[in-house]
PDB file of N, CA and C in Angstrom:
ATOM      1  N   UNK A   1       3.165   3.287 -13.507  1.00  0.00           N
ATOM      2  CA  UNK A   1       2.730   2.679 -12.274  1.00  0.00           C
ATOM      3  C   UNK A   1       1.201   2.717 -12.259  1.00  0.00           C
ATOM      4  N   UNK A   2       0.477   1.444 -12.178  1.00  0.00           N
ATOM      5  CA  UNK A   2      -0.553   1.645 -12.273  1.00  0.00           C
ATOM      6  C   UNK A   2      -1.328   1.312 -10.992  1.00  0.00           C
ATOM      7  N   UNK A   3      -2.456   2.461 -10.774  1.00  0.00           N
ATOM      8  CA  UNK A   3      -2.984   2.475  -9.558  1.00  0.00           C
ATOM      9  C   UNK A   3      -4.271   1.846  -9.127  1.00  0.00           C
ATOM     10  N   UNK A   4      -4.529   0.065  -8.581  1.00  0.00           N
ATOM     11  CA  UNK A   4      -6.085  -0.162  -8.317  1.00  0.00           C
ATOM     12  C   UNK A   4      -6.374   0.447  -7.029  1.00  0.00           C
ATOM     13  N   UNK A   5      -7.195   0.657  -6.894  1.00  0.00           N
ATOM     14  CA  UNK A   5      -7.763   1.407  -5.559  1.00  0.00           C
ATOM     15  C   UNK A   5      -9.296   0.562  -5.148  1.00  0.00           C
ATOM     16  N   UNK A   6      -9.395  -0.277  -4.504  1.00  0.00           N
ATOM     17  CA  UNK A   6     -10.379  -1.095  -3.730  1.00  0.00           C
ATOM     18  C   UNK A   6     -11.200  -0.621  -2.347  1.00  0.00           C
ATOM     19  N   UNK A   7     -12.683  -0.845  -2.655  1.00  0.00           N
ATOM     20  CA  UNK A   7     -13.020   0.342  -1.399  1.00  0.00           C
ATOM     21  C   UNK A   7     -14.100  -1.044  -1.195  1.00  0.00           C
ATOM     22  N   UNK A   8     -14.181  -1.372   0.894  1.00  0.00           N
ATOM     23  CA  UNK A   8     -14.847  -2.114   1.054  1.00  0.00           C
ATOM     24  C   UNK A   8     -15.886  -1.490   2.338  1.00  0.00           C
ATOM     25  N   UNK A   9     -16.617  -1.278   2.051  1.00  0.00           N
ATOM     26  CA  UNK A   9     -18.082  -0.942   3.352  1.00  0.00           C
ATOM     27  C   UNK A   9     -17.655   0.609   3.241  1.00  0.00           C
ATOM     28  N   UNK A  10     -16.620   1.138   2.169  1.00  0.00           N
ATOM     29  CA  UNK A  10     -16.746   2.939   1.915  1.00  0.00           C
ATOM     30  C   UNK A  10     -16.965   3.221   0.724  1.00  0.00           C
ATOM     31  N   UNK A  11     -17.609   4.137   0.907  1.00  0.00           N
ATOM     32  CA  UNK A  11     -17.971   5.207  -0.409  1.00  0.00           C
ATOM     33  C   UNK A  11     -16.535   5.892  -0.901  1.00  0.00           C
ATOM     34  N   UNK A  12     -16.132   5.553  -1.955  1.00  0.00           N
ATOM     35  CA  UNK A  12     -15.101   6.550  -2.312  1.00  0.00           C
ATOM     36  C   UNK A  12     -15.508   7.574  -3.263  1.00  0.00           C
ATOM     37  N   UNK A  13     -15.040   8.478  -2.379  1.00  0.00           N
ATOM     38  CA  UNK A  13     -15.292  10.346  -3.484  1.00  0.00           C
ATOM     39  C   UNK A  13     -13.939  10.117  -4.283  1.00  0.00           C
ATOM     40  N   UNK A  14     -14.699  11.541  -4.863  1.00  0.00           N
ATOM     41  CA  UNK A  14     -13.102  11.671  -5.925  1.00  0.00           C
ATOM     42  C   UNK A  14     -12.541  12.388  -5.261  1.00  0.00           C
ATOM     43  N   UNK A  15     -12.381  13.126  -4.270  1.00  0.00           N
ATOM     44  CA  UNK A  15     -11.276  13.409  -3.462  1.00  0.00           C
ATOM     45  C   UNK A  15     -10.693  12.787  -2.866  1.00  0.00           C
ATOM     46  N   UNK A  16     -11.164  11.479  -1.968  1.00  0.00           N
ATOM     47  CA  UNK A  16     -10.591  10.781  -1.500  1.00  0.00           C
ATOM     48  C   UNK A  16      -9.319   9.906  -2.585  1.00  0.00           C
ATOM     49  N   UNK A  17     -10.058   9.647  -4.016  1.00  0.00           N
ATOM     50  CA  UNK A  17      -8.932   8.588  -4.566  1.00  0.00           C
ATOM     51  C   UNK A  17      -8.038   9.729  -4.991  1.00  0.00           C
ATOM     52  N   UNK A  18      -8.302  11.157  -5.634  1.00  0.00           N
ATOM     53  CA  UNK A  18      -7.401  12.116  -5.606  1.00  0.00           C
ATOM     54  C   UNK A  18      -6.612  12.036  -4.611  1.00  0.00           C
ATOM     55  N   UNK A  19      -6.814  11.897  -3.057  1.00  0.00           N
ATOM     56  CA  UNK A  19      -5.289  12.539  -2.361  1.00  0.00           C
ATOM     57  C   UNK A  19      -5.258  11.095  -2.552  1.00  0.00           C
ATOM     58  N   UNK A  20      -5.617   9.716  -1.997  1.00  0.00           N
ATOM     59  CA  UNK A  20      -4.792   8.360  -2.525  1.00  0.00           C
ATOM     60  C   UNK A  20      -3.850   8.338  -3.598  1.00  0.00           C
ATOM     61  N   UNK A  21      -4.552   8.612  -4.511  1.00  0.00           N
ATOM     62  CA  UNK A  21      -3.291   9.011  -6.156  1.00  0.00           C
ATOM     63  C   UNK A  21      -2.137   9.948  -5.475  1.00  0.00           C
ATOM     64  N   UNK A  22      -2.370  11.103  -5.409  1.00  0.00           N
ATOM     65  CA  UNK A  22      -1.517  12.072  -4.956  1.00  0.00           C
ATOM     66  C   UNK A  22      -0.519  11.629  -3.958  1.00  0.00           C
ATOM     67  N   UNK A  23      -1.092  10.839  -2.731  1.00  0.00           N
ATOM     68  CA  UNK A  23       0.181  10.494  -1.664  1.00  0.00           C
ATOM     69  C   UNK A  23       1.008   9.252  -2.466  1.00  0.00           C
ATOM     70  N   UNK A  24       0.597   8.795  -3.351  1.00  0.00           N
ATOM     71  CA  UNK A  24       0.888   7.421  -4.081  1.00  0.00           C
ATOM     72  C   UNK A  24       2.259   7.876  -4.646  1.00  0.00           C
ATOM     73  N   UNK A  25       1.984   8.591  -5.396  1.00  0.00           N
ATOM     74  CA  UNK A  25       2.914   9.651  -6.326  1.00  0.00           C
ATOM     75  C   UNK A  25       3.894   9.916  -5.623  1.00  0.00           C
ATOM     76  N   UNK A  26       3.234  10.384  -4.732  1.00  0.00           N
ATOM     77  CA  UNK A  26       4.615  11.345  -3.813  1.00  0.00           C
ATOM     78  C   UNK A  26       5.448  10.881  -3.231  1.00  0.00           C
ATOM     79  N   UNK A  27       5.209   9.559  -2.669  1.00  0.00           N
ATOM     80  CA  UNK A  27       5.862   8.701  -2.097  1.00  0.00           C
ATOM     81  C   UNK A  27       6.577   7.902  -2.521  1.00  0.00           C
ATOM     82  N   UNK A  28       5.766   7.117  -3.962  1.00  0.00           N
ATOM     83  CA  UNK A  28       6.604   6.007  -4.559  1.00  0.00           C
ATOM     84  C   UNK A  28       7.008   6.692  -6.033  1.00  0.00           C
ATOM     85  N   UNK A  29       7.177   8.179  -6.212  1.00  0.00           N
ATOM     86  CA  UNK A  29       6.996   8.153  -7.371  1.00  0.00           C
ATOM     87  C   UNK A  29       9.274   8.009  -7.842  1.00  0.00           C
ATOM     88  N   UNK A  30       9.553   7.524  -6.943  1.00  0.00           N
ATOM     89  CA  UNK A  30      11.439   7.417  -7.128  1.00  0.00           C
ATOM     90  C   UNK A  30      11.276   5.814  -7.434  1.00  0.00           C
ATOM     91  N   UNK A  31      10.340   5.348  -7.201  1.00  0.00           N
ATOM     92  CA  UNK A  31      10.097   3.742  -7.352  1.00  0.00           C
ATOM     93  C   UNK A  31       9.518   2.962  -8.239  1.00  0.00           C
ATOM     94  N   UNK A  32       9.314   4.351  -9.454  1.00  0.00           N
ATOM     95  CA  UNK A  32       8.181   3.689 -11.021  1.00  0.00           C
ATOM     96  C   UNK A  32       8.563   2.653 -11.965  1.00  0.00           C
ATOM     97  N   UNK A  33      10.118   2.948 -11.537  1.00  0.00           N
ATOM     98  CA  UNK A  33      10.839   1.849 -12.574  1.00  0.00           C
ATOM     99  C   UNK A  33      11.092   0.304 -11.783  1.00  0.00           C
ATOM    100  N   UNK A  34      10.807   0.241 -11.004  1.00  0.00           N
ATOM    101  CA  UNK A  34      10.878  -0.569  -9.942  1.00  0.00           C
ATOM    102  C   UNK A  34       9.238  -1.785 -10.121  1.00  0.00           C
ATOM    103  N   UNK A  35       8.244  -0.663  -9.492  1.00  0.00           N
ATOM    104  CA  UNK A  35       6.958  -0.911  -9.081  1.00  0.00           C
ATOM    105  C   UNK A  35       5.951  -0.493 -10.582  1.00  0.00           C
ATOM    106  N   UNK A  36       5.041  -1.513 -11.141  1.00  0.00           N
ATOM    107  CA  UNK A  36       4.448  -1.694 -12.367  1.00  0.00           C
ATOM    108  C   UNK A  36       3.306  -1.363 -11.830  1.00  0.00           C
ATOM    109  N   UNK A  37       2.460  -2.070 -10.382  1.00  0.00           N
ATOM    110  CA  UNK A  37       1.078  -2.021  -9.922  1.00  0.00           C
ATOM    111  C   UNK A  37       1.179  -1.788  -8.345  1.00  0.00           C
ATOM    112  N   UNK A  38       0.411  -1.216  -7.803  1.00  0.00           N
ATOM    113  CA  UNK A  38       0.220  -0.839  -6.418  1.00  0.00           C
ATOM    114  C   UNK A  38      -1.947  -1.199  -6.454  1.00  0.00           C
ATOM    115  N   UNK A  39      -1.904  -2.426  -5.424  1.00  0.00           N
ATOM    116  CA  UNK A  39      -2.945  -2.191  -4.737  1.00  0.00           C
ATOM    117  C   UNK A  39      -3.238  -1.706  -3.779  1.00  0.00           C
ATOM    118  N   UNK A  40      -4.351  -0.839  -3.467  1.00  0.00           N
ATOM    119  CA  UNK A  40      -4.692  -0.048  -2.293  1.00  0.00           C
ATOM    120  C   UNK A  40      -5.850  -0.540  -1.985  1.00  0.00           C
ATOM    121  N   UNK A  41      -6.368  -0.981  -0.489  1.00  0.00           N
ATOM    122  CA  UNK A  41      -7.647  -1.524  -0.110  1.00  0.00           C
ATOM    123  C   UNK A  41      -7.966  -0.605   1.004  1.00  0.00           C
ATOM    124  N   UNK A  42      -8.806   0.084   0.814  1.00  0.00           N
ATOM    125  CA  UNK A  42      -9.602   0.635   2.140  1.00  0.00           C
ATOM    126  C   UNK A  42     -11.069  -0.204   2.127  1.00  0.00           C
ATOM    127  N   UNK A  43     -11.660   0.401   4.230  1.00  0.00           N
ATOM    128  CA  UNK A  43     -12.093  -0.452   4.730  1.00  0.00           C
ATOM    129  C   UNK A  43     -12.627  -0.166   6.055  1.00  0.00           C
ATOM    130  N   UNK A  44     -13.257  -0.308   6.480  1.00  0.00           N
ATOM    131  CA  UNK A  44     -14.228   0.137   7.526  1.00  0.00           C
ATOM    132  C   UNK A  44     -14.372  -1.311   8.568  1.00  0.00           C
ATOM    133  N   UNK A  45     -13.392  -0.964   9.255  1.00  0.00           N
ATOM    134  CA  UNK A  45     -13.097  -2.357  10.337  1.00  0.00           C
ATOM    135  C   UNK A  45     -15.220  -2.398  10.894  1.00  0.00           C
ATOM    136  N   UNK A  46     -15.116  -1.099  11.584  1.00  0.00           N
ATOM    137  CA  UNK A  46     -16.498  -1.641  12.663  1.00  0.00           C
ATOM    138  C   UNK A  46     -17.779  -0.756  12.034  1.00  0.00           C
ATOM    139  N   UNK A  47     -17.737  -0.205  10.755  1.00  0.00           N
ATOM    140  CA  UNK A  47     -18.954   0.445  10.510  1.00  0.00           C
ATOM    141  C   UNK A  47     -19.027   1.361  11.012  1.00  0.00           C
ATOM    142  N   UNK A  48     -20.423   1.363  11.267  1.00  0.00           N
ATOM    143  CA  UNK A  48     -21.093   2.999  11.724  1.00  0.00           C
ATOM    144  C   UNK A  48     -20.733   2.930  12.994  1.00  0.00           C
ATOM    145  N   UNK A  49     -20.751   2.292  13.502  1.00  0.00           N
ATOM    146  CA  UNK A  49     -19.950   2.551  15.277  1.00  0.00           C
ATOM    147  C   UNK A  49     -19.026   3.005  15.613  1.00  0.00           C
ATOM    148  N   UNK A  50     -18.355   3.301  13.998  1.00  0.00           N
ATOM    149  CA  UNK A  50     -16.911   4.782  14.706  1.00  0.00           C
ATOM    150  C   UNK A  50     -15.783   4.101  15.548  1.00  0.00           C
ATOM    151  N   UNK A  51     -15.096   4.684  15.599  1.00  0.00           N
ATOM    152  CA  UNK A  51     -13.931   4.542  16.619  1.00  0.00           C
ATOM    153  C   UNK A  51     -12.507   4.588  15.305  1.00  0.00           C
ATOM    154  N   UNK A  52     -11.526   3.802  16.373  1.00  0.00           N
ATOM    155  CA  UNK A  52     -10.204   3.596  15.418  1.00  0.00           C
ATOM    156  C   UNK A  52     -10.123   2.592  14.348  1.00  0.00           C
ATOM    157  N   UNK A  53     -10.861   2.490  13.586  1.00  0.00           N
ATOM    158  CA  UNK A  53     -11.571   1.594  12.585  1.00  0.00           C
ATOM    159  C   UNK A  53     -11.420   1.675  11.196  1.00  0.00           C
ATOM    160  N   UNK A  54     -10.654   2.815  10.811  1.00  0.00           N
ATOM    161  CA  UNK A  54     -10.381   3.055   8.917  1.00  0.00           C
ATOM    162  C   UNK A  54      -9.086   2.486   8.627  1.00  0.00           C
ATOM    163  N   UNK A  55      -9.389   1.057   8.153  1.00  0.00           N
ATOM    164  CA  UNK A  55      -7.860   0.390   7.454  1.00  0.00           C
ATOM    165  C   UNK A  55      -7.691   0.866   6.198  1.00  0.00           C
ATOM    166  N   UNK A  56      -6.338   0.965   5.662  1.00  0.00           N
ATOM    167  CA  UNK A  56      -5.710   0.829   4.410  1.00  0.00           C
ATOM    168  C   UNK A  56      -4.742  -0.260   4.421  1.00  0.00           C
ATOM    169  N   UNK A  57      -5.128  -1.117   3.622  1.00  0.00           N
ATOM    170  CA  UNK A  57      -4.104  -2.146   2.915  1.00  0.00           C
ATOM    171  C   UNK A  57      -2.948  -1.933   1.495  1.00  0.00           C
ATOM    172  N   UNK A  58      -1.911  -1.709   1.354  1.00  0.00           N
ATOM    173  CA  UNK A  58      -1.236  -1.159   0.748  1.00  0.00           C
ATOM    174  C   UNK A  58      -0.554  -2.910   0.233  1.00  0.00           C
ATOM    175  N   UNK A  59      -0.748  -2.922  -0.853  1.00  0.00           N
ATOM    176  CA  UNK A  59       0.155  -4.234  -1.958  1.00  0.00           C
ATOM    177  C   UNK A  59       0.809  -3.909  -3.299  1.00  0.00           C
ATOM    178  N   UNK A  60       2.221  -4.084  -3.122  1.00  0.00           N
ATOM    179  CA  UNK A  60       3.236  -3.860  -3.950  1.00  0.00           C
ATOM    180  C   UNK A  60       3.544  -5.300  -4.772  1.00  0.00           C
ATOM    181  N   UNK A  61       2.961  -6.060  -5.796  1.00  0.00           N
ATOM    182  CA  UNK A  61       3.681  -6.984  -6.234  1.00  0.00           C
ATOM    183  C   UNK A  61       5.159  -6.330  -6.826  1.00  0.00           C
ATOM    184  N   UNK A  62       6.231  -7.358  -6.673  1.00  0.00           N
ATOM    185  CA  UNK A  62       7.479  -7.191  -7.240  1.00  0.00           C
ATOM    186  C   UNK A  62       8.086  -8.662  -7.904  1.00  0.00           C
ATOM    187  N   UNK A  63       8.739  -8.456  -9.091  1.00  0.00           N
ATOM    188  CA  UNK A  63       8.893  -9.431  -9.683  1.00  0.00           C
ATOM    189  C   UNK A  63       9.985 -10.169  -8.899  1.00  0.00           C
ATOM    190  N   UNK A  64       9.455 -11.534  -9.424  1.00  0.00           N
ATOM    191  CA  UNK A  64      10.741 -12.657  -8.121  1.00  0.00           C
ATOM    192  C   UNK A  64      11.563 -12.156  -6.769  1.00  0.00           C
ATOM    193  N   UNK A  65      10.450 -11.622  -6.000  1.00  0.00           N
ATOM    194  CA  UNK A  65      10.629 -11.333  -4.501  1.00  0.00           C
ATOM    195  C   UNK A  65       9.031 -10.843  -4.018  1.00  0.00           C
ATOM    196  N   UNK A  66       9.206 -11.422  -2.753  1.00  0.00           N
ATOM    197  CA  UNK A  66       7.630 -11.171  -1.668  1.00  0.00           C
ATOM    198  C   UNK A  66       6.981  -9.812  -1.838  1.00  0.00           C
ATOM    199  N   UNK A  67       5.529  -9.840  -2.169  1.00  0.00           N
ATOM    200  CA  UNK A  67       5.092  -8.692  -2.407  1.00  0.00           C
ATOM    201  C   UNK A  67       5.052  -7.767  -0.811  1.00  0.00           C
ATOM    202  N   UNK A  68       4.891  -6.210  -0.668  1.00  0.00           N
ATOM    203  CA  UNK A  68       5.400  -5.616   0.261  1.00  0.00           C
ATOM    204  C   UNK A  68       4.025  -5.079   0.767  1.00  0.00           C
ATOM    205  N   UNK A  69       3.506  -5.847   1.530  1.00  0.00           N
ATOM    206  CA  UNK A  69       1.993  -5.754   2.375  1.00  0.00           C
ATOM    207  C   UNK A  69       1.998  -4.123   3.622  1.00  0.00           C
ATOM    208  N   UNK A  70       1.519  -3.550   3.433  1.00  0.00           N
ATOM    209  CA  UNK A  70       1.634  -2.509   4.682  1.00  0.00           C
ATOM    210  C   UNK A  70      -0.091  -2.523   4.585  1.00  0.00           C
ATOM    211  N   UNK A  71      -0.155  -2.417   6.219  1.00  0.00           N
ATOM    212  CA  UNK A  71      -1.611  -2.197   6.525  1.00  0.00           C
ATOM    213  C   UNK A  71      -1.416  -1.055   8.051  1.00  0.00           C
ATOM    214  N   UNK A  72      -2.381  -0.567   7.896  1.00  0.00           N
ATOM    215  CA  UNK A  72      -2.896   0.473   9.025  1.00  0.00           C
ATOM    216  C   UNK A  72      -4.028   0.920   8.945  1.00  0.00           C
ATOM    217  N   UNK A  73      -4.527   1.038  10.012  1.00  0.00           N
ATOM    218  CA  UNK A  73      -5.599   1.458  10.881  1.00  0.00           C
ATOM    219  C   UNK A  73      -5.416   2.829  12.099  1.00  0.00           C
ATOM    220  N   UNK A  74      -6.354   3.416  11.695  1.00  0.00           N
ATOM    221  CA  UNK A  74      -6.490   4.897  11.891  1.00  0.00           C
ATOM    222  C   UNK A  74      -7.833   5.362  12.000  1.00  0.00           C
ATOM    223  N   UNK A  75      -8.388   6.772  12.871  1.00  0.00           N
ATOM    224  CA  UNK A  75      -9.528   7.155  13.015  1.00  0.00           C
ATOM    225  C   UNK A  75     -10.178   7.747  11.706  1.00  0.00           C
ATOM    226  N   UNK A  76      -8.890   8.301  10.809  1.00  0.00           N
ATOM    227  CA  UNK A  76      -9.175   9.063   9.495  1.00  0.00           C
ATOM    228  C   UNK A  76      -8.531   8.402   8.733  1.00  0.00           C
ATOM    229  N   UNK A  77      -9.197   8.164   7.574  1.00  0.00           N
ATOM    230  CA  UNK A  77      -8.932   7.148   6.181  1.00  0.00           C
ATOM    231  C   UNK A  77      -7.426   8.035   5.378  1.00  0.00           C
ATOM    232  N   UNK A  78      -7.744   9.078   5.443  1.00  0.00           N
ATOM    233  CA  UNK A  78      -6.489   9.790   4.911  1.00  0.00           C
ATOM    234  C   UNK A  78      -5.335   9.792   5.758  1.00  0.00           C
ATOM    235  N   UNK A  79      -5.463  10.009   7.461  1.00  0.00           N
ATOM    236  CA  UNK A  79      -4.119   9.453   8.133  1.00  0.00           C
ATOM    237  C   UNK A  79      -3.792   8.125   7.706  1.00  0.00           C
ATOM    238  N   UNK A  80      -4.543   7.208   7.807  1.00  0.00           N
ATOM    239  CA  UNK A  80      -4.754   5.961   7.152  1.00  0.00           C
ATOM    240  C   UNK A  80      -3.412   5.535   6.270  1.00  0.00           C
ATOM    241  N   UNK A  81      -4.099   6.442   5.114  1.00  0.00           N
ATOM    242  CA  UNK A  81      -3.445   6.324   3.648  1.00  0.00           C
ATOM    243  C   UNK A  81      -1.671   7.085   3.852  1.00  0.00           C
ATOM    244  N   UNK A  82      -1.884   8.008   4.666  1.00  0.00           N
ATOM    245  CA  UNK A  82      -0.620   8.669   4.275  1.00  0.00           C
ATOM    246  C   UNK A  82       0.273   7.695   5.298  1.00  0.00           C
ATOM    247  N   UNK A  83       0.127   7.021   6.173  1.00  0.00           N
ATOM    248  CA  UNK A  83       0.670   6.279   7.102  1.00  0.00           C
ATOM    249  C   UNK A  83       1.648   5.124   6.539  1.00  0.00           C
ATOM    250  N   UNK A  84       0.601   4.517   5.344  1.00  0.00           N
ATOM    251  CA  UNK A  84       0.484   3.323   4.727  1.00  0.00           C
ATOM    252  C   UNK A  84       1.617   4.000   3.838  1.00  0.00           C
ATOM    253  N   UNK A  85       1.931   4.847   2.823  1.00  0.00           N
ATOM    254  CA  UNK A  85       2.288   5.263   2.212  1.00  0.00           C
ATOM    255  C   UNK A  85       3.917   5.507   2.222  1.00  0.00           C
ATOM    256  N   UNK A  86       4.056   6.319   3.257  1.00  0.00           N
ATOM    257  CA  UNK A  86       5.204   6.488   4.262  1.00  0.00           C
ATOM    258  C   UNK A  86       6.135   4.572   4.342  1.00  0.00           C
ATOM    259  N   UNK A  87       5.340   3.753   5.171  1.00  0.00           N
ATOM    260  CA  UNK A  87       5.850   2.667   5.757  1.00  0.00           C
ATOM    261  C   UNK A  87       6.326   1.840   4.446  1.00  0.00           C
ATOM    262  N   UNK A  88       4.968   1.946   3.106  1.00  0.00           N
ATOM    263  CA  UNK A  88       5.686   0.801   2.349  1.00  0.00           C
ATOM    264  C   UNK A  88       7.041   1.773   1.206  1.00  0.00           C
ATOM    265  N   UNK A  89       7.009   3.164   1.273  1.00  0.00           N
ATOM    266  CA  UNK A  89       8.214   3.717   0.802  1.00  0.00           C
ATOM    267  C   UNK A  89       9.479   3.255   1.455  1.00  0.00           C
ATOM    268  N   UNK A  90       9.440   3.412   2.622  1.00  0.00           N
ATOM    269  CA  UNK A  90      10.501   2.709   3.498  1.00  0.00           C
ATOM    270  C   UNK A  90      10.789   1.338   3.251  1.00  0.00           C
ATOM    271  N   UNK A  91       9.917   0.887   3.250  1.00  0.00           N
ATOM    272  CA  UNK A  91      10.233  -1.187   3.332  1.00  0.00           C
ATOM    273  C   UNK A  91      10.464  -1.112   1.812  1.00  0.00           C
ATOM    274  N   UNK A  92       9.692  -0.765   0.533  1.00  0.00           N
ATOM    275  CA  UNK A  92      10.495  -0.930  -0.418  1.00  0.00           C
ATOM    276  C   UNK A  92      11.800  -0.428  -0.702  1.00  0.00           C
ATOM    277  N   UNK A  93      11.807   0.626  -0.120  1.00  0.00           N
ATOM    278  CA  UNK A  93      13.598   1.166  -0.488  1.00  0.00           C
ATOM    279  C   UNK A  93      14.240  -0.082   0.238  1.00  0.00           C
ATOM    280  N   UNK A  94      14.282  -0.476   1.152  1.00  0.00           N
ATOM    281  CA  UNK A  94      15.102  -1.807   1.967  1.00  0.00           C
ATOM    282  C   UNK A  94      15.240  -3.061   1.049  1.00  0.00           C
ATOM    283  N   UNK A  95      14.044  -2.939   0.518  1.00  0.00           N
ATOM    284  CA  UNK A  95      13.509  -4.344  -0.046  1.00  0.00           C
ATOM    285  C   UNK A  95      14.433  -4.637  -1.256  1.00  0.00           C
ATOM    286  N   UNK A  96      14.498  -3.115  -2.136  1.00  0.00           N
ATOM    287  CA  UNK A  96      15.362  -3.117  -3.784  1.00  0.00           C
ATOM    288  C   UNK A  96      16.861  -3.014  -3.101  1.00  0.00           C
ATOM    289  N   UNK A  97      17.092  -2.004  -2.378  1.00  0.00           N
ATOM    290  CA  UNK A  97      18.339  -2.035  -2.062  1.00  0.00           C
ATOM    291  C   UNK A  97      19.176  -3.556  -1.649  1.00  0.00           C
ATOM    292  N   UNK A  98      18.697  -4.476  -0.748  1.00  0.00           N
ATOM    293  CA  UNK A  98      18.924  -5.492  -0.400  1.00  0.00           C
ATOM    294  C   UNK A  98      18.864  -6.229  -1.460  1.00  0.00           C
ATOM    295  N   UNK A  99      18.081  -6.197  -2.985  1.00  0.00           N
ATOM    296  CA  UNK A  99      17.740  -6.946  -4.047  1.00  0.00           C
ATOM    297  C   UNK A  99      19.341  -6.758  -4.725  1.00  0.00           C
ATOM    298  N   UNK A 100      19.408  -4.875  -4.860  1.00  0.00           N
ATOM    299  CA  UNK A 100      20.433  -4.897  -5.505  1.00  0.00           C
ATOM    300  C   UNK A 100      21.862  -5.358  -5.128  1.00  0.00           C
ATOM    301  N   UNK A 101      21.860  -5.438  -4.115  1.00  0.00           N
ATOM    302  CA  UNK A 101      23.238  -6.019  -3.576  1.00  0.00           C
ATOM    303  C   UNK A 101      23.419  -7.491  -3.494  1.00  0.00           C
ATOM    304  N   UNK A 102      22.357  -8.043  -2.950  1.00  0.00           N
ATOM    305  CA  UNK A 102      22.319  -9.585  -2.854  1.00  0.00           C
ATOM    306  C   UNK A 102      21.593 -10.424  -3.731  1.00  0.00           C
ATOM    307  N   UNK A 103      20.963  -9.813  -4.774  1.00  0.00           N
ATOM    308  CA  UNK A 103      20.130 -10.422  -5.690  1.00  0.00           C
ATOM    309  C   UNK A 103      18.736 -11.465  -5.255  1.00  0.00           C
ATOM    310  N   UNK A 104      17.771 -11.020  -5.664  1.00  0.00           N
ATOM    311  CA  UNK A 104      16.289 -11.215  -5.257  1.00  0.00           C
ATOM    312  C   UNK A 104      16.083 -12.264  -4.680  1.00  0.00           C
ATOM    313  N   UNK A 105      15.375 -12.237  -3.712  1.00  0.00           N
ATOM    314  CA  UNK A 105      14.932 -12.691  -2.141  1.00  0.00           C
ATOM    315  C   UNK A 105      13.815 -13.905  -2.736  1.00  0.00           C
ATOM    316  N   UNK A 106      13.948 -14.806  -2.542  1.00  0.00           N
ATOM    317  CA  UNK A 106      13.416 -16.135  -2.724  1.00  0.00           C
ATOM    318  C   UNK A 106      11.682 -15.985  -2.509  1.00  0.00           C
ATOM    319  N   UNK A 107      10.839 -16.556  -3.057  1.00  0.00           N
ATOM    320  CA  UNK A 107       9.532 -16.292  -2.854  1.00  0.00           C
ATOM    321  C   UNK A 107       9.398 -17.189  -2.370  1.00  0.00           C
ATOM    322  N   UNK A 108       9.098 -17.624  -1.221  1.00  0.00           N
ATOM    323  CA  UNK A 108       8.471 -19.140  -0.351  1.00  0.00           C
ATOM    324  C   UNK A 108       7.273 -19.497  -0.808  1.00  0.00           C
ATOM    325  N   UNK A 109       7.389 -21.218  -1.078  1.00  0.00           N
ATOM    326  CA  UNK A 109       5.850 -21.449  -1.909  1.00  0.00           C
ATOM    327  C   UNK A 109       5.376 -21.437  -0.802  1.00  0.00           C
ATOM    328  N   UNK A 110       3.853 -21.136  -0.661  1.00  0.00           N
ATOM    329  CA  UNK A 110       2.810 -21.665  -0.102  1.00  0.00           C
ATOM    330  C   UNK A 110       2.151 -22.809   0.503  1.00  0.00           C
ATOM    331  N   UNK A 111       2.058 -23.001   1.442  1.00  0.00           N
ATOM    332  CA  UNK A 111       2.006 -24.487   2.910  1.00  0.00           C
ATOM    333  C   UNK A 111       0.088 -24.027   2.500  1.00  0.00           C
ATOM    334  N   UNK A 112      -0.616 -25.216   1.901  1.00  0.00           N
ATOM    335  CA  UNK A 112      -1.735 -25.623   2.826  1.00  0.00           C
ATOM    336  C   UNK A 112      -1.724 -26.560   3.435  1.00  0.00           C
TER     337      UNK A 112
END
């Protein structure tokens, strides 16, 4: 499972992509044979002006079915992450399970 990790208007430490890796693991690690790439986007909605403003974008491509988007926003980038983490473990277990029973979920082309 390979991990990109995308950082926009933040500095990422190596602790920070450490616990990212780490909750990554922990969460999806029943899902390796499943899941090849996980993008992670953090993100600083309002800057230095603080508030409830630290997104994580969480993207699961999966072969021939809709990739599994989880986003959240949080005061702390690590509630953030573990939030994100949690939600797309859940929606992918739904997502394969429903695959395996009914066989993979149609990808809708794209309307411009």
């Amino acid at each position: 499972m390979q991990i990109e990790l995308r950082a926009n208007g933040i500095e990422v430490s190596e602790s920070l992509r450490d616990h990212t890796e780490r909750c990554l693991n922990f969460g999806l690690d029943w899902a390796k044979q499943d899941v090849d790439r996980i993008v992670i986007t953090l993100s600083d909605i309002n800057g230095p002006r603080g508030g409830n403003d630290k997104r994580c974008q969480l993207r699961i491509p999966l072969p021939r079915m809709r990739d599994v988007v989880i986003e959240e926003v949080a005061s702390d980038l690590q509630v953030a992450i573990a939030r994100s983490v949690d939600r797309a473990a859940r929606s992918l277990e739904r997502r394969l399970s429903r695959q395996r029973e009914f066989g993979p979920i149609p990808v809708s082309p794209v309307e411009d």
